[in-house]
Structure formats: structure tokens, C-alpha cells
C-alpha atoms as a PDB file:
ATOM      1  CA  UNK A   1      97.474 101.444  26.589  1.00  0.00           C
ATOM      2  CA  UNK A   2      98.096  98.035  27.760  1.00  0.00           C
ATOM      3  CA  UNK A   3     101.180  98.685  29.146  1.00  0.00           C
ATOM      4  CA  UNK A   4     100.351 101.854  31.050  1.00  0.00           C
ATOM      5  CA  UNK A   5      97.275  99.880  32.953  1.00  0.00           C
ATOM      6  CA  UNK A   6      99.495  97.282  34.005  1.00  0.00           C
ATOM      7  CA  UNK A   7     102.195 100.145  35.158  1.00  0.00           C
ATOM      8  CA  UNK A   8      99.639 101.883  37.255  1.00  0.00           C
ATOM      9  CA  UNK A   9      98.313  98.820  39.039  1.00  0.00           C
ATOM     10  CA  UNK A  10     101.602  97.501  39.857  1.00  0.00           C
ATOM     11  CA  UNK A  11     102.498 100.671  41.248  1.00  0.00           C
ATOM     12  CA  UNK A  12      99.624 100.476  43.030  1.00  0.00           C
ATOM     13  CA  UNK A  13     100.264  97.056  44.218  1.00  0.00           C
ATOM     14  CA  UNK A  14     103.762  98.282  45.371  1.00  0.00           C
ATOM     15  CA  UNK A  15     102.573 101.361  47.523  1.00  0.00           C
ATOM     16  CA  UNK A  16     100.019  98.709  49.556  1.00  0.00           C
ATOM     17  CA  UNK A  17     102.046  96.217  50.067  1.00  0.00           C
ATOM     18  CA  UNK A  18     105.424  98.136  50.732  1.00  0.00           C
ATOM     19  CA  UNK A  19     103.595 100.543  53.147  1.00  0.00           C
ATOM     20  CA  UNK A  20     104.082  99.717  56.921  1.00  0.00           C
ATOM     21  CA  UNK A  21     101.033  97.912  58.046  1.00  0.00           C
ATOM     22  CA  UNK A  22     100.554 101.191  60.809  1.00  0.00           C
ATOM     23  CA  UNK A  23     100.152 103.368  57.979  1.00  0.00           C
ATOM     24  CA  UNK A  24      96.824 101.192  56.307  1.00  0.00           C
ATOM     25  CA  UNK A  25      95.601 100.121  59.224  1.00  0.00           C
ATOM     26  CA  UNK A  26      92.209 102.385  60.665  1.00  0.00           C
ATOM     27  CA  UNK A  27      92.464 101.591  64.257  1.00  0.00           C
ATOM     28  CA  UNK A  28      96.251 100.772  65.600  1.00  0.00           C
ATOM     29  CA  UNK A  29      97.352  99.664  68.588  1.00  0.00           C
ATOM     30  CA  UNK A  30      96.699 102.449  71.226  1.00  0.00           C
ATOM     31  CA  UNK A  31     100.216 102.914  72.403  1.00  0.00           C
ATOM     32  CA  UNK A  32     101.424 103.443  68.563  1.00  0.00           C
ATOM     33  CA  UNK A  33     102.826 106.658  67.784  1.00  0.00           C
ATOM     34  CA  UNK A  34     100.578 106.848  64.715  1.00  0.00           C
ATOM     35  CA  UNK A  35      97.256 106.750  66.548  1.00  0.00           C
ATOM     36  CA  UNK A  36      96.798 110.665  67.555  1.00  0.00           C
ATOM     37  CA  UNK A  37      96.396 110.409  63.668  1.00  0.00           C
ATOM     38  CA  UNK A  38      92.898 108.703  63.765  1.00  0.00           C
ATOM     39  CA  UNK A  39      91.498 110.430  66.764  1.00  0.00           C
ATOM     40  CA  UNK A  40      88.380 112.868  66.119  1.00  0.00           C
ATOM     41  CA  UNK A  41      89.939 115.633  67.973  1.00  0.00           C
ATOM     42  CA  UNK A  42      93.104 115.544  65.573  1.00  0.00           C
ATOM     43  CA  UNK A  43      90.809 115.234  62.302  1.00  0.00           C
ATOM     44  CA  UNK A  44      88.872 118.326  62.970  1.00  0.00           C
ATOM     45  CA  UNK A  45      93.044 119.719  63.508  1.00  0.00           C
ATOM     46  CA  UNK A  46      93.035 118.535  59.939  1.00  0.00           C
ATOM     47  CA  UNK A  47      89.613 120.219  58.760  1.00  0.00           C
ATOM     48  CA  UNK A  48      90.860 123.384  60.809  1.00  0.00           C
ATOM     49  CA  UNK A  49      94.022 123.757  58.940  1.00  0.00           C
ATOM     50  CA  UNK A  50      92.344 122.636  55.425  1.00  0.00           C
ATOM     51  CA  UNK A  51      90.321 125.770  55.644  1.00  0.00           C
ATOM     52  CA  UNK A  52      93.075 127.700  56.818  1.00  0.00           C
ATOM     53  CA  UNK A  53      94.501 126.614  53.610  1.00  0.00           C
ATOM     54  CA  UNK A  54      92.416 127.118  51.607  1.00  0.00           C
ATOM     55  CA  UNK A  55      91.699 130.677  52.654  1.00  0.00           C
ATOM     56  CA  UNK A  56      94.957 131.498  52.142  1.00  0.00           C
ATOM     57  CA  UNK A  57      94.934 130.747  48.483  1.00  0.00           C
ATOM     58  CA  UNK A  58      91.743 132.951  47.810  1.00  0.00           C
ATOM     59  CA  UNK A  59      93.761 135.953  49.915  1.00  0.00           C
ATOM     60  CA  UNK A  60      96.548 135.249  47.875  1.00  0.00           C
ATOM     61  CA  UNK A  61      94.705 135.002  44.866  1.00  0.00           C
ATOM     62  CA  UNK A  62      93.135 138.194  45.563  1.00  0.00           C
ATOM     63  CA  UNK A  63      96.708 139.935  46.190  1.00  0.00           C
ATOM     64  CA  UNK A  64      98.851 138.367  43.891  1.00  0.00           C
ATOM     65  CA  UNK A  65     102.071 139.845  45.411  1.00  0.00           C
ATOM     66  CA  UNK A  66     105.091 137.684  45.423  1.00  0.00           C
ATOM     67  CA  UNK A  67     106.280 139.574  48.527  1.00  0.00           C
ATOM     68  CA  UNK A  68     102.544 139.284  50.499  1.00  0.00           C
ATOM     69  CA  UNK A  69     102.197 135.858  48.954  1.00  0.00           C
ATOM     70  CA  UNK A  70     105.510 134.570  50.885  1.00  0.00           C
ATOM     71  CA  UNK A  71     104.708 136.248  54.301  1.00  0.00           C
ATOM     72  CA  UNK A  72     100.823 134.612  54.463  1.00  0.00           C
ATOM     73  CA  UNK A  73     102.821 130.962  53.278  1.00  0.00           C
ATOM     74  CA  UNK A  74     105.541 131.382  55.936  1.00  0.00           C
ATOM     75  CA  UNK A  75     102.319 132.616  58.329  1.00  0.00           C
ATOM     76  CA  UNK A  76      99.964 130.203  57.289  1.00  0.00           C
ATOM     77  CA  UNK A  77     103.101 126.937  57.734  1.00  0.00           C
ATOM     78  CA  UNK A  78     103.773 128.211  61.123  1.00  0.00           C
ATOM     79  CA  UNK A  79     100.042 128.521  62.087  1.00  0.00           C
ATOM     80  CA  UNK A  80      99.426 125.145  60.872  1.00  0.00           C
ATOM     81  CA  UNK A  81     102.482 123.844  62.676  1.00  0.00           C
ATOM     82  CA  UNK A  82     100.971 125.239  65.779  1.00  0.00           C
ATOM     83  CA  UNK A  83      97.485 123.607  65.409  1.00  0.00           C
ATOM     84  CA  UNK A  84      98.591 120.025  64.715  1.00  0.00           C
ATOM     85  CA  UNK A  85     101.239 120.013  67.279  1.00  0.00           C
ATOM     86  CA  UNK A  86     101.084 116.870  69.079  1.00  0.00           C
ATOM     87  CA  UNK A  87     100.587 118.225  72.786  1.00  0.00           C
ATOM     88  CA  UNK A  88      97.498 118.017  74.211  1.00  0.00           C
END
């Protein structure tokens, strides 16, 4: 027991303090190429494509075709490409 709690928190301690700082910090510098990342219009991207997501498992789940659950995936990757691309 003891030795798994000490595992997780030093893995823990590795992913924080091995990260680049860009990555943990909430407001980087405004000419980083991370900071599109924490903008609102890019987080309601995210919400966007989480629901698109998400209603592509319940279709799938719905139709549970291997054949009609690869074409909504392939769909659903390229739509989400689409949506978070990084031009304006």
C-alpha cells in the first residue's frame, strides 16, 4: 500500500516538474504559441467538439456497425480537425 502511494506521488511530482513551464502556466506570454490554447473563443472550440464527441458515441452506440462506426470516427476526426484549426 505504502509503496504504491509513494509511486503515485512521485509520478506525480515528475509530470509537474518535468512539464515545460508553458504547459502549467494559465496566462503565457502573448506571443507564445501555446496561448490560442487559453483564449475563450478556442475553449468553446473545445466544448464544440466535446459534444460533437460525445454525440458520436450515442450514434454509434445506437448503430453498432463496425463499418458505420469507422466512417462517423474518420468524419467526426476530420470535423474536429476543422473546428480547432488554428486560423482565425
Amino acid at each position: 500500500m505504502i509503496k504504491e502511494f509513494v509511486a503515485f506521488y512521485w509520478g506525480l511530482y515528475q509530470q509537474f516538474t518535468w512539464e515545460p513551464v508553458y504547459l502549467l502556466a494559465t496566462d503565457p506570454d502573448k506571443y507564445h504559441f501555446h496561448r490560442r490554447r487559453f483564449t475563450k473563443k478556442y475553449r468553446q472550440k473545445q466544448r464544440v467538439v466535446r459534444s460533437l464527441w460525445f454525440s458520436m458515441m450515442l450514434t454509434v452506440l445506437a448503430f453498432p456497425s463496425l463499418h458505420f462506426a469507422t466512417i462517423v470516427t474518420l468524419f467526426t476526426t476530420f470535423l474536429s480537425f476543422c473546428i480547432l484549426d488554428e486560423t482565425p
